[in-house]
N, C-alpha and C. Protein backbone atom coordinates (compact mmCIF):
# COMPACT_ATOMS: atom_id res chain seq x y z
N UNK A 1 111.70 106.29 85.11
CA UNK A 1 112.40 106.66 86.33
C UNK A 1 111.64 107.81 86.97
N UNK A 2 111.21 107.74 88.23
CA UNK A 2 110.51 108.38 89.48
C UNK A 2 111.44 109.43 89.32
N UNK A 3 111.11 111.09 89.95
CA UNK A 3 111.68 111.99 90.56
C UNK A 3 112.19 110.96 91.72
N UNK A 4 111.81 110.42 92.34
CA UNK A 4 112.00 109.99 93.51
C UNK A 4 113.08 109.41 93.20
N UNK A 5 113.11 108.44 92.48
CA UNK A 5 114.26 107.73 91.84
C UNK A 5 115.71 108.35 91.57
N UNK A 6 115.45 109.72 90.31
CA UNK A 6 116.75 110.50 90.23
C UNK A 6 117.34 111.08 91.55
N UNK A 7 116.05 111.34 92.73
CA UNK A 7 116.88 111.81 93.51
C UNK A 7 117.74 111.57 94.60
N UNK A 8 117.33 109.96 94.75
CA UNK A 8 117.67 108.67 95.52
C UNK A 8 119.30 108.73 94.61
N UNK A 9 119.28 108.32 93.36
CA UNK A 9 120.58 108.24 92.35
C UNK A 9 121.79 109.39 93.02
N UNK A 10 120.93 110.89 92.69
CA UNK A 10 121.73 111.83 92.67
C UNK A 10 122.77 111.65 94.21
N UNK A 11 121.77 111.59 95.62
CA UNK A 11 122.31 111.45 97.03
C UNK A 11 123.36 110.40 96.70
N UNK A 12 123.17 109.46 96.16
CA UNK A 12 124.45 108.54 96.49
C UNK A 12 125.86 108.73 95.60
N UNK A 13 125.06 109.23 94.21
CA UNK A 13 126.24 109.85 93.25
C UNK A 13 126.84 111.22 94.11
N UNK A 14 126.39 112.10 94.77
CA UNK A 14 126.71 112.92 95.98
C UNK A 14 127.87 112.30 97.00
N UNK A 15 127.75 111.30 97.27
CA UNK A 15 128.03 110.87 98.90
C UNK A 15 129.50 110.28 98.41
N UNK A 16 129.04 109.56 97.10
CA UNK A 16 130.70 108.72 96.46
C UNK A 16 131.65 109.85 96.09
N UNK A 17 131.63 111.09 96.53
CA UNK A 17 132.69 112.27 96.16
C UNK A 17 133.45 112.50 96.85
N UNK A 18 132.88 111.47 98.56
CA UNK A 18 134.12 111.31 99.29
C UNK A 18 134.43 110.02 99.46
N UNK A 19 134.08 108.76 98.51
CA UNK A 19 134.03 107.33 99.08
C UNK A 19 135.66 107.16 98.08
N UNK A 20 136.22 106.19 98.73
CA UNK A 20 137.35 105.86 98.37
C UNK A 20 137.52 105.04 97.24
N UNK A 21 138.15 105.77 95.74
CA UNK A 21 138.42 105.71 94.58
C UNK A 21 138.35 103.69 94.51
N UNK A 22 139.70 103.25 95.48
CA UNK A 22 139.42 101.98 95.36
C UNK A 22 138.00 101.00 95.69
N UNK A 23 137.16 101.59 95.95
CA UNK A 23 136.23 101.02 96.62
C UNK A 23 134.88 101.28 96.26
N UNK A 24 134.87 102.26 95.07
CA UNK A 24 133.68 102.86 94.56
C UNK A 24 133.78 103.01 93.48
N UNK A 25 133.22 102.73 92.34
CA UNK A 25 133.45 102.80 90.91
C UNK A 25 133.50 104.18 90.62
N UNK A 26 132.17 105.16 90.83
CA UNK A 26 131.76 106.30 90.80
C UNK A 26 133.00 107.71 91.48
N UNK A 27 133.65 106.87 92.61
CA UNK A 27 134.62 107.51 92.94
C UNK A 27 135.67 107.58 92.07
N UNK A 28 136.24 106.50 91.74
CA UNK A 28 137.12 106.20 90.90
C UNK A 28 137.06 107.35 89.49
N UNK A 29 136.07 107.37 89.09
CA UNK A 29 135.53 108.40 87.99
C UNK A 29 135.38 110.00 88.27
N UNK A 30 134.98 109.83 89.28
CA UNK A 30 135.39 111.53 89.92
C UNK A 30 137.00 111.42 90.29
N UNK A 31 137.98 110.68 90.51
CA UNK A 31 139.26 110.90 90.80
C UNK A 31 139.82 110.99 89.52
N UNK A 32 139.10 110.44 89.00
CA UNK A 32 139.76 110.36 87.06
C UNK A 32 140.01 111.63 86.78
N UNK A 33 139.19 112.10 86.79
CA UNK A 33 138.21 113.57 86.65
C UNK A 33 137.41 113.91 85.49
N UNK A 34 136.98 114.91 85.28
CA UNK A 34 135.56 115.68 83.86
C UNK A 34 136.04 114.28 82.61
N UNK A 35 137.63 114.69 82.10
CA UNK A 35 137.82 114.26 80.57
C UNK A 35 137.37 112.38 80.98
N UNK A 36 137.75 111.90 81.70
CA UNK A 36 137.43 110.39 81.88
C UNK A 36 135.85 110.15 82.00
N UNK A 37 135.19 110.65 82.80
CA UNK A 37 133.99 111.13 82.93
C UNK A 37 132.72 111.71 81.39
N UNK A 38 133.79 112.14 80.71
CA UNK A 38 133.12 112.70 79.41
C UNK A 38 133.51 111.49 78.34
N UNK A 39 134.54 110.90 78.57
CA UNK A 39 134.58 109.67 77.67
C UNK A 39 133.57 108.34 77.77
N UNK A 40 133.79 108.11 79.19
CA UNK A 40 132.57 107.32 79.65
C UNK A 40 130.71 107.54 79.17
N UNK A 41 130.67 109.16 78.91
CA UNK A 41 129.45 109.35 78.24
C UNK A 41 129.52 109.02 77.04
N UNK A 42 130.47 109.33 76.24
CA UNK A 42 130.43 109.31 74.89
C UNK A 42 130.57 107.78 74.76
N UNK A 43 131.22 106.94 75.55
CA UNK A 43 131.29 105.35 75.11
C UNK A 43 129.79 105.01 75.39
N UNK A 44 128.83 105.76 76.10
CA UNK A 44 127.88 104.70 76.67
C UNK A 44 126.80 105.19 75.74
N UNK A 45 127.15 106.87 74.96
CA UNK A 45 125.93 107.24 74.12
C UNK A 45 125.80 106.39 72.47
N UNK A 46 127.28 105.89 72.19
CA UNK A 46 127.39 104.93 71.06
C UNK A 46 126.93 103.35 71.02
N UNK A 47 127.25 103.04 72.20
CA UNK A 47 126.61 101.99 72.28
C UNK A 47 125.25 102.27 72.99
N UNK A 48 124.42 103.06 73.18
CA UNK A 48 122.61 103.42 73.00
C UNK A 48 123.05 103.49 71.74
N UNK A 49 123.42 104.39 70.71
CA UNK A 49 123.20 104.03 69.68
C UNK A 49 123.25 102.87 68.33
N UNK A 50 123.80 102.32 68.93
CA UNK A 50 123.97 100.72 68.20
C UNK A 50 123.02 99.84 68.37
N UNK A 51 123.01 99.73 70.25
CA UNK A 51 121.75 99.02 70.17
C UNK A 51 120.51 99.38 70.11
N UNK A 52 120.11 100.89 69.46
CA UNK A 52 119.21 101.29 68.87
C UNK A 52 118.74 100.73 67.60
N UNK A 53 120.18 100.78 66.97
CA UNK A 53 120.17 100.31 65.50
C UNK A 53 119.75 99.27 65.56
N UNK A 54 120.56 98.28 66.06
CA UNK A 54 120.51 97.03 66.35
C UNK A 54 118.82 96.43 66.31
N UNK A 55 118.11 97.18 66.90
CA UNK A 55 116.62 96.53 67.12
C UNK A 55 116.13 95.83 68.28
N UNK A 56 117.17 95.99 69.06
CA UNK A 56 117.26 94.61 70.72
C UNK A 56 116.64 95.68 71.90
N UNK A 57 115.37 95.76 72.02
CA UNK A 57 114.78 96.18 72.83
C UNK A 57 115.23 96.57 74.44
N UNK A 58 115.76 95.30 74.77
CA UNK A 58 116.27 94.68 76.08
C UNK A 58 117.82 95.50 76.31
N UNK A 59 118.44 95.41 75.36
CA UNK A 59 119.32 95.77 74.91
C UNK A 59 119.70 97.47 75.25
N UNK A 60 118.65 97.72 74.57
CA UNK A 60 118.47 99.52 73.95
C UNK A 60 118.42 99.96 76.02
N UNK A 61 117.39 99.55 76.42
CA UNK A 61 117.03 99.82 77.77
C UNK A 61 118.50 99.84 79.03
N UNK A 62 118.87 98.64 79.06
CA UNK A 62 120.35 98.40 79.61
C UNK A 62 121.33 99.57 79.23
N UNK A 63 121.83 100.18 77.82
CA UNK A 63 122.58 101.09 77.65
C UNK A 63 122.26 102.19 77.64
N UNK A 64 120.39 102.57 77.42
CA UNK A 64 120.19 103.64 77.72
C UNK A 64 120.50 103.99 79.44
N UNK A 65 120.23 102.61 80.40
CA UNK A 65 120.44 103.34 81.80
C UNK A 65 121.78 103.47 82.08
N UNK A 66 122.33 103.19 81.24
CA UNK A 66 124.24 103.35 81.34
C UNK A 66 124.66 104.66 81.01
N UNK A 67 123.46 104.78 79.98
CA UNK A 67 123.90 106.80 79.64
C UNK A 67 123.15 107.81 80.57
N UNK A 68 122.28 107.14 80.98
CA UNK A 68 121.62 108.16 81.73
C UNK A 68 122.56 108.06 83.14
N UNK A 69 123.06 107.07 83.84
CA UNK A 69 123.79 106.94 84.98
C UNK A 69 124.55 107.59 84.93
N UNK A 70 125.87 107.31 83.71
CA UNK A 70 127.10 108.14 84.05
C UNK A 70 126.64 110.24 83.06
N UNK A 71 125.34 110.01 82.37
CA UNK A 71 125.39 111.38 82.42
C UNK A 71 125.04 112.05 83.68
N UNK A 72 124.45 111.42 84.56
CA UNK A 72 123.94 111.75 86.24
C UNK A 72 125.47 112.13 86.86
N UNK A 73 126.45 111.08 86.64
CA UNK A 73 128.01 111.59 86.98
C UNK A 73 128.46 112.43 86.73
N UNK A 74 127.85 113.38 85.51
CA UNK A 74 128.73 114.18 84.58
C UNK A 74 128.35 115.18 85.29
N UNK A 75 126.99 115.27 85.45
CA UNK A 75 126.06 116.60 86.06
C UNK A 75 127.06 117.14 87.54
N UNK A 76 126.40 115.55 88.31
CA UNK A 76 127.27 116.10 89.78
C UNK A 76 128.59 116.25 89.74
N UNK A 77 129.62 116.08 88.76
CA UNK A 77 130.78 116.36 88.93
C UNK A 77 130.65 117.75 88.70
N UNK A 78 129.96 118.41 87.87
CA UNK A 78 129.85 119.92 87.81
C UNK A 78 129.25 120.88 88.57
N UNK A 79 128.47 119.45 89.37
CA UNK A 79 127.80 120.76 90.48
C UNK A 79 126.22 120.80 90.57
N UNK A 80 125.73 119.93 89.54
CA UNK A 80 124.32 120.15 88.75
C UNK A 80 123.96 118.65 89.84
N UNK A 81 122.84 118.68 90.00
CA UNK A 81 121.83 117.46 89.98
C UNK A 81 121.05 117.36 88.54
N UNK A 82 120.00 116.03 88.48
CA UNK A 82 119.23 115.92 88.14
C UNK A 82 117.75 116.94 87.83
N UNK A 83 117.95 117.91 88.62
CA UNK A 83 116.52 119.01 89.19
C UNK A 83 116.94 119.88 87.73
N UNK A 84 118.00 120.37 87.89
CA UNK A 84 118.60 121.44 86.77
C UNK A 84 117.85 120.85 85.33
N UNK A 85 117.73 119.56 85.12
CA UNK A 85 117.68 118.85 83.62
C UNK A 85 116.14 119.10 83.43
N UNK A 86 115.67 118.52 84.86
CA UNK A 86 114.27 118.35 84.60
C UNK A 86 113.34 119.97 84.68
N UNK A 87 114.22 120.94 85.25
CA UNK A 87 113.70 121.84 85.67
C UNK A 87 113.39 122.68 83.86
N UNK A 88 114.84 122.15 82.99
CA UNK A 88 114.69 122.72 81.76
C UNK A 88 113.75 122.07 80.92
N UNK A 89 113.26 120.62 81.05
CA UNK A 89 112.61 119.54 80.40
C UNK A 89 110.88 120.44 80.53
N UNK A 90 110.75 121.14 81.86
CA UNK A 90 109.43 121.44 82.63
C UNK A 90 109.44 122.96 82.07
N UNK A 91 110.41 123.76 81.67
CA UNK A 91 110.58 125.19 81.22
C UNK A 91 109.98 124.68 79.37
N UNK A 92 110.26 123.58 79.01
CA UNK A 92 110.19 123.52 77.45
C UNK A 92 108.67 123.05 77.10
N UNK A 93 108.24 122.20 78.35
CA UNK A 93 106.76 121.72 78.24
C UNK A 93 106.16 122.66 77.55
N UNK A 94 105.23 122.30 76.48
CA UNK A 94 104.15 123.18 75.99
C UNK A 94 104.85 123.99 74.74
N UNK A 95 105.94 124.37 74.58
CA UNK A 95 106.62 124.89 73.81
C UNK A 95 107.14 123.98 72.68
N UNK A 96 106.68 124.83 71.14
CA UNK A 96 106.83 124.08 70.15
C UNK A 96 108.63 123.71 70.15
N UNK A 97 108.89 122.56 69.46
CA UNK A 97 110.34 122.21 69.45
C UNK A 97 111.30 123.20 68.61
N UNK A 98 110.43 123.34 67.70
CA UNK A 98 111.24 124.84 66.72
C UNK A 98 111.27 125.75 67.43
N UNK A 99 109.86 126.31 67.77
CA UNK A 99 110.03 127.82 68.82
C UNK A 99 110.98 127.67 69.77
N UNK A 100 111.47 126.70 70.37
CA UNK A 100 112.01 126.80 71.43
C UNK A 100 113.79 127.26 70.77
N UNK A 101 113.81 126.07 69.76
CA UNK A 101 115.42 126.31 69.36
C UNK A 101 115.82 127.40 69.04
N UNK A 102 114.23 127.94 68.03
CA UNK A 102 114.37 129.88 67.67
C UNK A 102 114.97 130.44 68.52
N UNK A 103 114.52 130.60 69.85
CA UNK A 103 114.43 131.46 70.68
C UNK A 103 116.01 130.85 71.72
N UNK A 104 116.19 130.16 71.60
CA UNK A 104 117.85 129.66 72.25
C UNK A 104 118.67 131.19 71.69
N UNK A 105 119.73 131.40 72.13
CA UNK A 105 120.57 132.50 72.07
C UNK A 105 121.83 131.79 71.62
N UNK A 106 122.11 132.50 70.52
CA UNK A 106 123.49 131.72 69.85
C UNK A 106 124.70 131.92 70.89
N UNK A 107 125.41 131.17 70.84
CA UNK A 107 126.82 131.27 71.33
C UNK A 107 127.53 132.45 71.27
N UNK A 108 127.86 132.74 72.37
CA UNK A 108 128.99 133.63 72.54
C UNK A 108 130.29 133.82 71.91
């Protein structure tokens, strides 16, 4: 997926925040609100993980863009685009995967 792509996604996941619940899936899910929205991730990150397990290539691809879609929902319901994810993806470049977790700041 293109920058170009997430950001084509993000504008329309944007625009359905005023499109009418009956008439827009994405709306419908922002009227739900966050907790419906956070279930929908968690249903779509188990099944990536199954059909991970599973071995079905075709498969794996289809539910991965199901998690990546409605995590794109999750973002803009909070306010976030796509830029925020990649902006941290582009902050971690070059940085070992341990060093990086080292250096994370524990919870408050």
């Amino acid at each position: 997926m293109s920058d170009q792509t997430l950001r084509e996604l993000a504008a329309v996941l944007e625009a359905r925040k005023q499109a009418d619940p009956d008439s827009s899936y994405v709306a419908r899910l922002y009227a739900k609100g966050l907790d419906a929205i956070l279930k929908k991730v968690g249903e779509e990150a188990a099944e990536t993980l199954i059909a991970a397990k599973n071995g079905d290539p075709e498969l794996l691809v289809r539910e991965t863009a199901d998690l990546w879609f409605h995590t794109l929902v999750m973002l803009a319901h909070q306010g976030l685009g796509p830029e925020a994810v990649l902006n941290e993806l582009q902050r971690r470049a070059g940085v070992s995967g341990l060093a990086e977790k080292a250096a994370r700041r524990p919870p408050d």
